[in-house]
Protein backbone atom coordinates (compact mmCIF):
# COMPACT_ATOMS: atom_id res chain seq x y z
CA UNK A 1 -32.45 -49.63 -80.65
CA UNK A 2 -29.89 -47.03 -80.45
CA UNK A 3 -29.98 -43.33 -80.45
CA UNK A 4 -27.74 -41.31 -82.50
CA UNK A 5 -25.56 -39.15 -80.41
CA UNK A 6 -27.35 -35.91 -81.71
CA UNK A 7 -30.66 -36.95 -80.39
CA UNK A 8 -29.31 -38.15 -76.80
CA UNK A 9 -27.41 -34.23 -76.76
CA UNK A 10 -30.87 -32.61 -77.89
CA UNK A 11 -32.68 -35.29 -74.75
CA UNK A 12 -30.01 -34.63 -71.94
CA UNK A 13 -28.54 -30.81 -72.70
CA UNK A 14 -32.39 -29.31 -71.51
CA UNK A 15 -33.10 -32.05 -69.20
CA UNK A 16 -29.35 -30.91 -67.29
CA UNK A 17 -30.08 -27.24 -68.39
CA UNK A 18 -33.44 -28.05 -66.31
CA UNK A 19 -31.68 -29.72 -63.53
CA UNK A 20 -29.22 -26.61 -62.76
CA UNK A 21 -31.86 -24.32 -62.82
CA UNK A 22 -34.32 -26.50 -60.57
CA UNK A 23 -31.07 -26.53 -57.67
CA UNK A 24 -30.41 -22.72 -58.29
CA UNK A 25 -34.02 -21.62 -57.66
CA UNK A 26 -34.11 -23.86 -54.61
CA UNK A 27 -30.80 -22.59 -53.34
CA UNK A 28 -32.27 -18.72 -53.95
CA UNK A 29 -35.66 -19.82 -52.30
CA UNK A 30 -33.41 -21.51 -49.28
CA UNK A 31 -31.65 -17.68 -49.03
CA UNK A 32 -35.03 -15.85 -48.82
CA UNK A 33 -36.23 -18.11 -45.69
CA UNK A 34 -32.40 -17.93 -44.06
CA UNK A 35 -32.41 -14.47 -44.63
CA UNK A 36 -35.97 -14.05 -42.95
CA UNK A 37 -35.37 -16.26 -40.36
CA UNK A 38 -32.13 -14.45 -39.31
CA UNK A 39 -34.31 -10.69 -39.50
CA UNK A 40 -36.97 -12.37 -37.10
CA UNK A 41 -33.59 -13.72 -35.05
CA UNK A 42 -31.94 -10.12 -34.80
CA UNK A 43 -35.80 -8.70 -33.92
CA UNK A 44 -35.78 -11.25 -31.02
CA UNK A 45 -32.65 -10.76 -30.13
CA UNK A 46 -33.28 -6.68 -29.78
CA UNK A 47 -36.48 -7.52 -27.68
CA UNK A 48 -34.68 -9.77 -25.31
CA UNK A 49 -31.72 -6.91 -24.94
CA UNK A 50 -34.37 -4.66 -23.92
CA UNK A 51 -36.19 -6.67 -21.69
CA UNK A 52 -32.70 -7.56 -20.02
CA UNK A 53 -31.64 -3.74 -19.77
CA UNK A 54 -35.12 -3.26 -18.18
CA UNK A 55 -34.48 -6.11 -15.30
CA UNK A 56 -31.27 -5.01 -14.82
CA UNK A 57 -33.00 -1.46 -13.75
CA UNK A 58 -36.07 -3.51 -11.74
CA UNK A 59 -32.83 -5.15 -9.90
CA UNK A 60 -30.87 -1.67 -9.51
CA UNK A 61 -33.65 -0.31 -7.58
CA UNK A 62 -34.28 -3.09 -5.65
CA UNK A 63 -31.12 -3.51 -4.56
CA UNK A 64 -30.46 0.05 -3.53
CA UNK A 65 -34.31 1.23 -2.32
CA UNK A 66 -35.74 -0.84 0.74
CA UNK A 67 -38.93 0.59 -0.14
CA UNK A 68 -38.90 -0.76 -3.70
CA UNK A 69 -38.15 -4.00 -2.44
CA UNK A 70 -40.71 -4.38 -0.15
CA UNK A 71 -43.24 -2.85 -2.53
CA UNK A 72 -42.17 -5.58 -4.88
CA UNK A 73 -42.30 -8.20 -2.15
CA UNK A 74 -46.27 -7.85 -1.50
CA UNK A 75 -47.39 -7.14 -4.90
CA UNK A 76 -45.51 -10.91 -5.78
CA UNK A 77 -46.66 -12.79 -2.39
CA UNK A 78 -50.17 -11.18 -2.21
CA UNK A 79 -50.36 -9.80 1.49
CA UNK A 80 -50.56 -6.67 3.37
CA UNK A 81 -48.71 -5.05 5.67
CA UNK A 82 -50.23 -4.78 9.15
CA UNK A 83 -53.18 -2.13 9.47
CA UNK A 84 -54.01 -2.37 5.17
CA UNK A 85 -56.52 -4.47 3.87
CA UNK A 86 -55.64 -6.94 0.35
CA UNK A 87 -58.65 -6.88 -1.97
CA UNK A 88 -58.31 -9.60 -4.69
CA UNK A 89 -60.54 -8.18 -7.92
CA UNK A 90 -61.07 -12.07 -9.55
CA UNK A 91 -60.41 -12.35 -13.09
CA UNK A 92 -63.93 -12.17 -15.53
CA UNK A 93 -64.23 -15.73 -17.23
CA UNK A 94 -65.14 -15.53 -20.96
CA UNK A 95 -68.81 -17.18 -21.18
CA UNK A 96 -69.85 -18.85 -24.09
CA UNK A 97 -71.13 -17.49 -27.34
CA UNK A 98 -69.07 -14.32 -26.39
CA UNK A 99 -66.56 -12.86 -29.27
């Protein structure tokens, strides 16, 4: 059985109409998450700038104050310097049931 033309244009015009539309709205969802994504990438990016501008300080003072270094020294490896006593507080443990 064959269709008349008319009927097939009436069948395939919406069904392509339906098809463009269908790859546009997934091409203008795909933009929304790229353009998200790339906010949350430039946020990042700003934090890690700032945490780098902040070592490079940590490091400028280290390398020029003695004091800073050796401050920085025992608060990493955990001891004292002679005649000071190291107290260790212990971290609290969450029990059980606790919110």
């Amino acid at each position: 059985m064959k269709l008349p033309a008319r009927r097939l244009v009436w069948v395939l015009v919406p069904l392509l109409v339906g098809l463009i539309a269908l790859g546009w709205w997934r091409g203008v969802v795909g933009e929304r998450a790229t353009r998200r994504e790339l906010e949350d990438l430039r946020s990042r990016r700003e934090q890690l700038e700032r945490a780098n501008r902040a070592l490079e300080r940590e490091v400028a003072a280290l390398k020029g104050d003695r004091e800073a270094r050796v401050r920085a020294a025992r608060k990493t490896l955990d001891v004292a310097a002679p005649g000071e006593v190291l107290v260790i507080v212990p971290q609290p443990t969450p029990t059980k049931g606790a919110k």
